[in-house]
PDB file of N, CA and C in Angstrom:
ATOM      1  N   UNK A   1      32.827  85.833 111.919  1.00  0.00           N
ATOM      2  CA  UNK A   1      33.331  87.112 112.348  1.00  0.00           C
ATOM      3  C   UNK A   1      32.280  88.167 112.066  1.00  0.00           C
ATOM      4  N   UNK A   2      32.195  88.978 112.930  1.00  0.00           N
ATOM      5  CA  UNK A   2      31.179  89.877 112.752  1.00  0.00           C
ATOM      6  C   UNK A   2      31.734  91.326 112.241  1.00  0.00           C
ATOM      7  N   UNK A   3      31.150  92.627 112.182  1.00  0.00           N
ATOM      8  CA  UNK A   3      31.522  93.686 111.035  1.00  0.00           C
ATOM      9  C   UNK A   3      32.673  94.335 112.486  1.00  0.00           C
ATOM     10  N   UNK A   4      32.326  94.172 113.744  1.00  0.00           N
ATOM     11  CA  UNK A   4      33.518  94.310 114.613  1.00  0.00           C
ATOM     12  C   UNK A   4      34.893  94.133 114.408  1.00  0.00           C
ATOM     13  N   UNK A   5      34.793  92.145 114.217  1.00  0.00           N
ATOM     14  CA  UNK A   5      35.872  91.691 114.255  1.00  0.00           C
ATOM     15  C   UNK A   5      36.541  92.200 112.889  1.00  0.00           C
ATOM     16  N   UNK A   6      35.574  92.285 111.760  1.00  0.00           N
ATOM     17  CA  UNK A   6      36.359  92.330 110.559  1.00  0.00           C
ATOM     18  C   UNK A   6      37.271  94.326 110.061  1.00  0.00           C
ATOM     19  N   UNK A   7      36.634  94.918 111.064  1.00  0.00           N
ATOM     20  CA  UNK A   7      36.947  96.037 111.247  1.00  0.00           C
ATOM     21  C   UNK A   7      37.999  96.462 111.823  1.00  0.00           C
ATOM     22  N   UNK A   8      38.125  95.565 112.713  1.00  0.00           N
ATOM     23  CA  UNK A   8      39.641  95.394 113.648  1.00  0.00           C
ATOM     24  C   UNK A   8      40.623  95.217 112.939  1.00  0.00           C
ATOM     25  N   UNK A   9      40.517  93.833 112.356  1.00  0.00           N
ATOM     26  CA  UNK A   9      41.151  93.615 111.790  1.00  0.00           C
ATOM     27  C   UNK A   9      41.820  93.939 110.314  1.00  0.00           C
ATOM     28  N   UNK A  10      41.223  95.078 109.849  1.00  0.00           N
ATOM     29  CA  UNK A  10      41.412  95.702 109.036  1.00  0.00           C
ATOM     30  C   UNK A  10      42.179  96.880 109.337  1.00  0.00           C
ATOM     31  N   UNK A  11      41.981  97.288 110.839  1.00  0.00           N
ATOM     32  CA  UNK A  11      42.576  98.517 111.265  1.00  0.00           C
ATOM     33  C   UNK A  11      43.643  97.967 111.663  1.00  0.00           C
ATOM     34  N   UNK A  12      44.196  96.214 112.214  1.00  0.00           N
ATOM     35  CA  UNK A  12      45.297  96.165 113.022  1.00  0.00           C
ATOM     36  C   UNK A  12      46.293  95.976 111.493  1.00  0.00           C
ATOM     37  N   UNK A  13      45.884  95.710 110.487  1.00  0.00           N
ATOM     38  CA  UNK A  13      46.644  95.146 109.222  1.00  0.00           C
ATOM     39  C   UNK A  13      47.211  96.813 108.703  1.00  0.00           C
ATOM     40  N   UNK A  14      46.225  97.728 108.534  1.00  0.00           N
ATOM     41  CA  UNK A  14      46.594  99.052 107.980  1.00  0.00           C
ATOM     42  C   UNK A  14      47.758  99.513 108.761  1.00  0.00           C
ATOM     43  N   UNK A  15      47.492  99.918 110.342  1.00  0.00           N
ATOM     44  CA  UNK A  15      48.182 100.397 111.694  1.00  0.00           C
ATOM     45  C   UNK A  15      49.956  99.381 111.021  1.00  0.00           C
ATOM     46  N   UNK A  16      49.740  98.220 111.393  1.00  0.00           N
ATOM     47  CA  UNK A  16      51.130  97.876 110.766  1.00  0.00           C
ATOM     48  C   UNK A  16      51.486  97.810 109.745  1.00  0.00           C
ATOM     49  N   UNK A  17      50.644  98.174 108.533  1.00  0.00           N
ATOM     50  CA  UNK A  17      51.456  98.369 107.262  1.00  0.00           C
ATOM     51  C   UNK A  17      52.788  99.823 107.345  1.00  0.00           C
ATOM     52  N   UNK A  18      51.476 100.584 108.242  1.00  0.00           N
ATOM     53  CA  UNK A  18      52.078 102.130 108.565  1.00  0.00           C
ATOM     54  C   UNK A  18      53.351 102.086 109.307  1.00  0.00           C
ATOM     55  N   UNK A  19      53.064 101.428 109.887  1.00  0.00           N
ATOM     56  CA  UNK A  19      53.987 101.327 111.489  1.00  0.00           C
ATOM     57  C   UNK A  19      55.461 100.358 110.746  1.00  0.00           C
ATOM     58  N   UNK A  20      55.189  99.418 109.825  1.00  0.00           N
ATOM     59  CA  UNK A  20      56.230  98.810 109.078  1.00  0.00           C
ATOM     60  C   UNK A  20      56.870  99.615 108.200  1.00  0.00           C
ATOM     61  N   UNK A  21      56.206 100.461 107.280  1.00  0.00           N
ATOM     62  CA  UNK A  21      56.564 101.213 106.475  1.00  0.00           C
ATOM     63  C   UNK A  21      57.206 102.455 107.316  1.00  0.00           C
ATOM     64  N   UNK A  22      57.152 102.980 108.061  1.00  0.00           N
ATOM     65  CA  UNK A  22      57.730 104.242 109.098  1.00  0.00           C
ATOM     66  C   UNK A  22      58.978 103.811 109.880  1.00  0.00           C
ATOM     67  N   UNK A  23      59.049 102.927 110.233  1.00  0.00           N
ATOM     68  CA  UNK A  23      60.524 102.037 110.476  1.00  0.00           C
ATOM     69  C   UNK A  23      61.466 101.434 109.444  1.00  0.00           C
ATOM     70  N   UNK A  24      60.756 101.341 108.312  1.00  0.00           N
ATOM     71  CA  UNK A  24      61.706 100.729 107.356  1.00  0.00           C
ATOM     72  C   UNK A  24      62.288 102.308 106.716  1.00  0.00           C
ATOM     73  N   UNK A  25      61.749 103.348 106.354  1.00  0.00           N
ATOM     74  CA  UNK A  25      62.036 104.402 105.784  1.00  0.00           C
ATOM     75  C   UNK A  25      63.205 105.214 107.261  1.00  0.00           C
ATOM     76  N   UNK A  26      62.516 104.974 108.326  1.00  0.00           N
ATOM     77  CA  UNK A  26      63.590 105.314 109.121  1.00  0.00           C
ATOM     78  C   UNK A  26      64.767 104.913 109.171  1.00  0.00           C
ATOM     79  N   UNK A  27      64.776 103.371 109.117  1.00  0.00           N
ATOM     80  CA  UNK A  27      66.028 102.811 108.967  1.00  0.00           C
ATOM     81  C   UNK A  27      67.394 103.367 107.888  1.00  0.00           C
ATOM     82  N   UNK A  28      66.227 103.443 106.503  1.00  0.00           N
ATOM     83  CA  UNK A  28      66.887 103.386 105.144  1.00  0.00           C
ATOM     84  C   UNK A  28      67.442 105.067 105.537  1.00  0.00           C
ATOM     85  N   UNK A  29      66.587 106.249 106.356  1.00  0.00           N
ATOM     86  CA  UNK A  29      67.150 107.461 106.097  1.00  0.00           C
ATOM     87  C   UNK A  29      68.433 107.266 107.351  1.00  0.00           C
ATOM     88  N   UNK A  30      67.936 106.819 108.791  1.00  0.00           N
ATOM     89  CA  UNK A  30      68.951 106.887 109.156  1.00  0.00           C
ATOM     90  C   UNK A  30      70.859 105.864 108.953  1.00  0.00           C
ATOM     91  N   UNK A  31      70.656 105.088 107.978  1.00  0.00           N
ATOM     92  CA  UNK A  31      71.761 104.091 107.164  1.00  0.00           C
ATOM     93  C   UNK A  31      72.433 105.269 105.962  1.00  0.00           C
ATOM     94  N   UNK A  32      71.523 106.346 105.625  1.00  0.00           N
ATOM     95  CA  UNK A  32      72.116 107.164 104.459  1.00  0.00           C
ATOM     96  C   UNK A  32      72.436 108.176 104.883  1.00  0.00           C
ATOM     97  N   UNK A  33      72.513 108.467 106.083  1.00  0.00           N
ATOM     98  CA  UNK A  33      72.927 109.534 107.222  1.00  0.00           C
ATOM     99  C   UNK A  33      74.615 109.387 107.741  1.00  0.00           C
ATOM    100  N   UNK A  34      74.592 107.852 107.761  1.00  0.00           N
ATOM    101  CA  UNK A  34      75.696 107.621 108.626  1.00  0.00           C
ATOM    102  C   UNK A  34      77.328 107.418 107.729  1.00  0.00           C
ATOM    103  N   UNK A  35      76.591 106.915 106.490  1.00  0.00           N
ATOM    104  CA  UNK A  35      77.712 107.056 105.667  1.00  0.00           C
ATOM    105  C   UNK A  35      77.711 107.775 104.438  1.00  0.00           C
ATOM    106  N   UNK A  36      78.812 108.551 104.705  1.00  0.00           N
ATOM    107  CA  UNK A  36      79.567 109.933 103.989  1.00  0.00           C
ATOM    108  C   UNK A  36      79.499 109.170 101.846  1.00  0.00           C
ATOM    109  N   UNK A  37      79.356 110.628 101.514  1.00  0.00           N
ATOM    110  CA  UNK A  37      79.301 110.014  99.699  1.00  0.00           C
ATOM    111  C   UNK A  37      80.823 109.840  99.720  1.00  0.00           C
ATOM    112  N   UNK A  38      80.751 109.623  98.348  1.00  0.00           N
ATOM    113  CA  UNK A  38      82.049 109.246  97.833  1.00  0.00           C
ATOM    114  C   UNK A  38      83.085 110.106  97.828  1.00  0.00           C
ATOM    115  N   UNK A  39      82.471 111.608  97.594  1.00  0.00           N
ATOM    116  CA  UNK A  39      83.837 113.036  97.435  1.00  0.00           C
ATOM    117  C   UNK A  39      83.737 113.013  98.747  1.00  0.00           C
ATOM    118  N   UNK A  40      82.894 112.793  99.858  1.00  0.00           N
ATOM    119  CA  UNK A  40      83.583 113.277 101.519  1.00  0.00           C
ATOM    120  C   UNK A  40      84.360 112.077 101.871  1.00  0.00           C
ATOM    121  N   UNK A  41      83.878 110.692 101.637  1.00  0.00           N
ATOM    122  CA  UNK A  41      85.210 109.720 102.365  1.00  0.00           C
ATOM    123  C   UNK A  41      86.506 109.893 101.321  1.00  0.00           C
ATOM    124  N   UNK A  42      86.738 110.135 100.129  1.00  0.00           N
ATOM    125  CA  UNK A  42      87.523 110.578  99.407  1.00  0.00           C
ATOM    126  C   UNK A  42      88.147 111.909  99.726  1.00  0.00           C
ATOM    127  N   UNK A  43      87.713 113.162 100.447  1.00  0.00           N
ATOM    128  CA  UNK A  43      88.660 114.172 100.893  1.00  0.00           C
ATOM    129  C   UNK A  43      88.877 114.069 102.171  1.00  0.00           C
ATOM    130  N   UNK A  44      88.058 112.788 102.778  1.00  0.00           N
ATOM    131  CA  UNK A  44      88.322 112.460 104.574  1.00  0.00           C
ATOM    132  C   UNK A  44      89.930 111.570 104.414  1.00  0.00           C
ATOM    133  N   UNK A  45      89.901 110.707 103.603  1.00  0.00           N
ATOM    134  CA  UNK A  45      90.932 109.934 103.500  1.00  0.00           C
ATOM    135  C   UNK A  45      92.215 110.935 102.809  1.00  0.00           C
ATOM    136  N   UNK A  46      92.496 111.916 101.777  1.00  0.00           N
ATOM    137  CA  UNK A  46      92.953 112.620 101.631  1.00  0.00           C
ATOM    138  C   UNK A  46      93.636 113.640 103.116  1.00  0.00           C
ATOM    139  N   UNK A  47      92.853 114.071 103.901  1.00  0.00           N
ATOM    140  CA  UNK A  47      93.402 114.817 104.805  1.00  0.00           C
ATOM    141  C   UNK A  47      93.836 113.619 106.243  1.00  0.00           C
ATOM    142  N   UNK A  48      93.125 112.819 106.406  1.00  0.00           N
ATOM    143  CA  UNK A  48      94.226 111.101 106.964  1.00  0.00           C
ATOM    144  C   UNK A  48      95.383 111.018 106.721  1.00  0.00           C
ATOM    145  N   UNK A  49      95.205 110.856 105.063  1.00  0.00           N
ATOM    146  CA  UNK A  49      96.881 110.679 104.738  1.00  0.00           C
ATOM    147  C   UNK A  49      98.142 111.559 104.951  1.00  0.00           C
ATOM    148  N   UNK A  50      97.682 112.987 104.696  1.00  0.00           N
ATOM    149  CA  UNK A  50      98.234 114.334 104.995  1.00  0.00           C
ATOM    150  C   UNK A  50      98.773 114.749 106.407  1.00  0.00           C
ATOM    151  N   UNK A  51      97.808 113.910 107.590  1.00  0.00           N
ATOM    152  CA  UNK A  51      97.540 114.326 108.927  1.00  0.00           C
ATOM    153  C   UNK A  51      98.773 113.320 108.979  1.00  0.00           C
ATOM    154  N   UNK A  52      98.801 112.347 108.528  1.00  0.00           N
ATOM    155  CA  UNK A  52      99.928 110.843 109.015  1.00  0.00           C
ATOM    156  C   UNK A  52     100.935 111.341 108.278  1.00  0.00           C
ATOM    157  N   UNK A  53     101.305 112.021 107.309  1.00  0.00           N
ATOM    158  CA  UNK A  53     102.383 112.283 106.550  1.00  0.00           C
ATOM    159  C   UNK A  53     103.548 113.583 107.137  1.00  0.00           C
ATOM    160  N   UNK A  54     102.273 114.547 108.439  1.00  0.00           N
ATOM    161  CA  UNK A  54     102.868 115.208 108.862  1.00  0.00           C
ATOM    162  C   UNK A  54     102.911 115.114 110.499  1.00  0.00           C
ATOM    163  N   UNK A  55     102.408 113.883 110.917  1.00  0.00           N
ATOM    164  CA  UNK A  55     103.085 113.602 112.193  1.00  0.00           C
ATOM    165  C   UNK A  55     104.523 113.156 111.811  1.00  0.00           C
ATOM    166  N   UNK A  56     104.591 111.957 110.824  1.00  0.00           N
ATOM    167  CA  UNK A  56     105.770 111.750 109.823  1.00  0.00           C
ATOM    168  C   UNK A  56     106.761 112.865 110.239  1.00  0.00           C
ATOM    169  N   UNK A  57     106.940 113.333 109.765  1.00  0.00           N
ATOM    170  CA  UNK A  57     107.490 114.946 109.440  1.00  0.00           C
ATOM    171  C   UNK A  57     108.185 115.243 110.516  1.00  0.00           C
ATOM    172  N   UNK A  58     106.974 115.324 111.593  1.00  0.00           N
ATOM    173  CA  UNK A  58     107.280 116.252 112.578  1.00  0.00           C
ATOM    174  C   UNK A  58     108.316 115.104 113.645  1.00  0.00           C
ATOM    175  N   UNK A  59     107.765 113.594 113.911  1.00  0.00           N
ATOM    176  CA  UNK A  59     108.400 113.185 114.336  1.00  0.00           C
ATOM    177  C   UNK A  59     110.198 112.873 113.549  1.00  0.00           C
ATOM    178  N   UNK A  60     110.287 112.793 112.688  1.00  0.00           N
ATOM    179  CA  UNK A  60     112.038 112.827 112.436  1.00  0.00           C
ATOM    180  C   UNK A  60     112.355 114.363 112.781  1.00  0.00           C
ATOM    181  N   UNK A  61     111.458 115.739 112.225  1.00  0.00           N
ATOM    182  CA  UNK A  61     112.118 116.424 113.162  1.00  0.00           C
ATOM    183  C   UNK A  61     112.454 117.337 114.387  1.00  0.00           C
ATOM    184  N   UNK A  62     111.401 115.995 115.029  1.00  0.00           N
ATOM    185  CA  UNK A  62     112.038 116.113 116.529  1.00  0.00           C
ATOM    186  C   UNK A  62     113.253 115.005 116.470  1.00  0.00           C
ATOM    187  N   UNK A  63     113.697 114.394 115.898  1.00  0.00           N
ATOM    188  CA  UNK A  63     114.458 113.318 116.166  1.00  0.00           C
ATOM    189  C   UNK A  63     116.018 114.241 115.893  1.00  0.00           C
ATOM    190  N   UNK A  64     115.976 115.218 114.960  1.00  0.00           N
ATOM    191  CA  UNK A  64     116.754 115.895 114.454  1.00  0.00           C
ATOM    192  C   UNK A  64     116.967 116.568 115.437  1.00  0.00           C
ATOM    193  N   UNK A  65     116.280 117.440 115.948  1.00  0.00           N
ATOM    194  CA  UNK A  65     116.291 118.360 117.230  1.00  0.00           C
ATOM    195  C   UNK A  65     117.098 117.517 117.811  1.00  0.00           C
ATOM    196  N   UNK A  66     116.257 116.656 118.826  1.00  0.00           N
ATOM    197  CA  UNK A  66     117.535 116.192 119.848  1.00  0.00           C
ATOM    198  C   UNK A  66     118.842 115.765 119.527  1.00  0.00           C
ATOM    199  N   UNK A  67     119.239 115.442 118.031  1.00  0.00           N
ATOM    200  CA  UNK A  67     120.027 114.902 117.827  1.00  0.00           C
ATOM    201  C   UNK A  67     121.048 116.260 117.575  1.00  0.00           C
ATOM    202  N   UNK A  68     120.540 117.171 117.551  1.00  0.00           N
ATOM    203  CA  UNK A  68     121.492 118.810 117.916  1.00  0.00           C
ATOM    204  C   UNK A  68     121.389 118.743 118.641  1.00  0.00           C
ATOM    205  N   UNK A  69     120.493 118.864 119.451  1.00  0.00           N
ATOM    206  CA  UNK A  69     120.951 119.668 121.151  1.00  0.00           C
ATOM    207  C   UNK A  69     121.651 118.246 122.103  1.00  0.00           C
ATOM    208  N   UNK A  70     121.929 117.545 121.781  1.00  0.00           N
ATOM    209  CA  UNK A  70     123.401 116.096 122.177  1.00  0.00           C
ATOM    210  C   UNK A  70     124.119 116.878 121.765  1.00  0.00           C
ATOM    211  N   UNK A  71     124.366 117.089 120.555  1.00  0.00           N
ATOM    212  CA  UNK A  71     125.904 117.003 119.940  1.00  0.00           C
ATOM    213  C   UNK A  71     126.043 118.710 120.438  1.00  0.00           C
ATOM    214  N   UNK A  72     125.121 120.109 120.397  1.00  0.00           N
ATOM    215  CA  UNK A  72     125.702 121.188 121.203  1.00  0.00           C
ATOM    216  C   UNK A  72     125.798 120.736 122.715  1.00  0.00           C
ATOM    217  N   UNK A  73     125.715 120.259 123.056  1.00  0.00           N
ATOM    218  CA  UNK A  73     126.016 119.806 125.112  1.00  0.00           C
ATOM    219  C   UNK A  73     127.118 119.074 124.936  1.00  0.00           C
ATOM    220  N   UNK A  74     127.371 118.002 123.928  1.00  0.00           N
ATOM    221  CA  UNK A  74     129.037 117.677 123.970  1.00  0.00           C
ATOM    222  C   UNK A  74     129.572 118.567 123.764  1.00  0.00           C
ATOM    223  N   UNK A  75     129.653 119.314 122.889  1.00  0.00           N
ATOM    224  CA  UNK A  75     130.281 120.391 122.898  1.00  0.00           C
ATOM    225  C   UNK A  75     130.628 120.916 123.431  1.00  0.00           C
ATOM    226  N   UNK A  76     129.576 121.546 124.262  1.00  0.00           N
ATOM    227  CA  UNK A  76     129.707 122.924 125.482  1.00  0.00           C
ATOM    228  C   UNK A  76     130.516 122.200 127.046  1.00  0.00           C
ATOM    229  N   UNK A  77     129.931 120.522 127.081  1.00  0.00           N
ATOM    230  CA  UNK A  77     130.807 119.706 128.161  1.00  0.00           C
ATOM    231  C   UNK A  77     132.326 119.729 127.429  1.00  0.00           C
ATOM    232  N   UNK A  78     132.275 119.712 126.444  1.00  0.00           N
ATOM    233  CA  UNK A  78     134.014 119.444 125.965  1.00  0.00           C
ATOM    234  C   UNK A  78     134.839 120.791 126.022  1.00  0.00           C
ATOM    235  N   UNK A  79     134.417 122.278 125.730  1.00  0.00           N
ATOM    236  CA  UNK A  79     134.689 123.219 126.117  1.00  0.00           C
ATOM    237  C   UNK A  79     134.979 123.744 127.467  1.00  0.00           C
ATOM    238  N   UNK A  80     134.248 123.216 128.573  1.00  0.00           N
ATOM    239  CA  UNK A  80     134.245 123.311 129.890  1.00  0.00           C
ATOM    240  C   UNK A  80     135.401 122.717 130.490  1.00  0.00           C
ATOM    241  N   UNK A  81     135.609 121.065 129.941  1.00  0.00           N
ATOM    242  CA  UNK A  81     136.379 120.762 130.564  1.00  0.00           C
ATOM    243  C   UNK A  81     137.503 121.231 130.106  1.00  0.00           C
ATOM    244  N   UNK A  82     137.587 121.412 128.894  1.00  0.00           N
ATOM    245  CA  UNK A  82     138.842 121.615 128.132  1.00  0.00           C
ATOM    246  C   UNK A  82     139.559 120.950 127.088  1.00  0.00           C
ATOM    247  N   UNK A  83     138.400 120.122 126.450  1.00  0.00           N
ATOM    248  CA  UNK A  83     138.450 119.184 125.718  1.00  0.00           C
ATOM    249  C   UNK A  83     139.074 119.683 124.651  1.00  0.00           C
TER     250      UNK A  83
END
């Protein structure tokens, strides 16, 4: 090998140390990007539970609702006719 070849090859070994090392640090920053610390999935799951506790809520009372406005329309049908 001549001071060419050995030059090359010194530049193609550096070029991918760089080029390995710049993808691996990318990786590692974009992997610590994507998932939340411990106090944010801990107040994410906190307001989950809260969000499900008050669809909860809201669905019995709508269930309540309709279950008045039946029983005022019997009513108002039983008044009409003369019930």
């Amino acid at each position: 090998m001549g001071p060419n070849a050995v030059e090359l090859v010194g530049l193609i070994v550096v070029v991918g140390t760089a080029a390995f090392t710049i993808i691996r640090v990318a990786h590692l920053w974009t992997a610590r990007l994507q998932s939340p610390s411990a106090d944010v999935a801990a107040r994410l799951e906190a307001l989950e539970t809260t969000v499900q506790q008050l669809q909860e809520e809201h669905s019995e009372t709508q269930e309540r609702l309709d279950f008045a406005e039946r029983l005022l329309s019997k009513t108002r049908e039983e008044r009409r006719i003369g019930g």
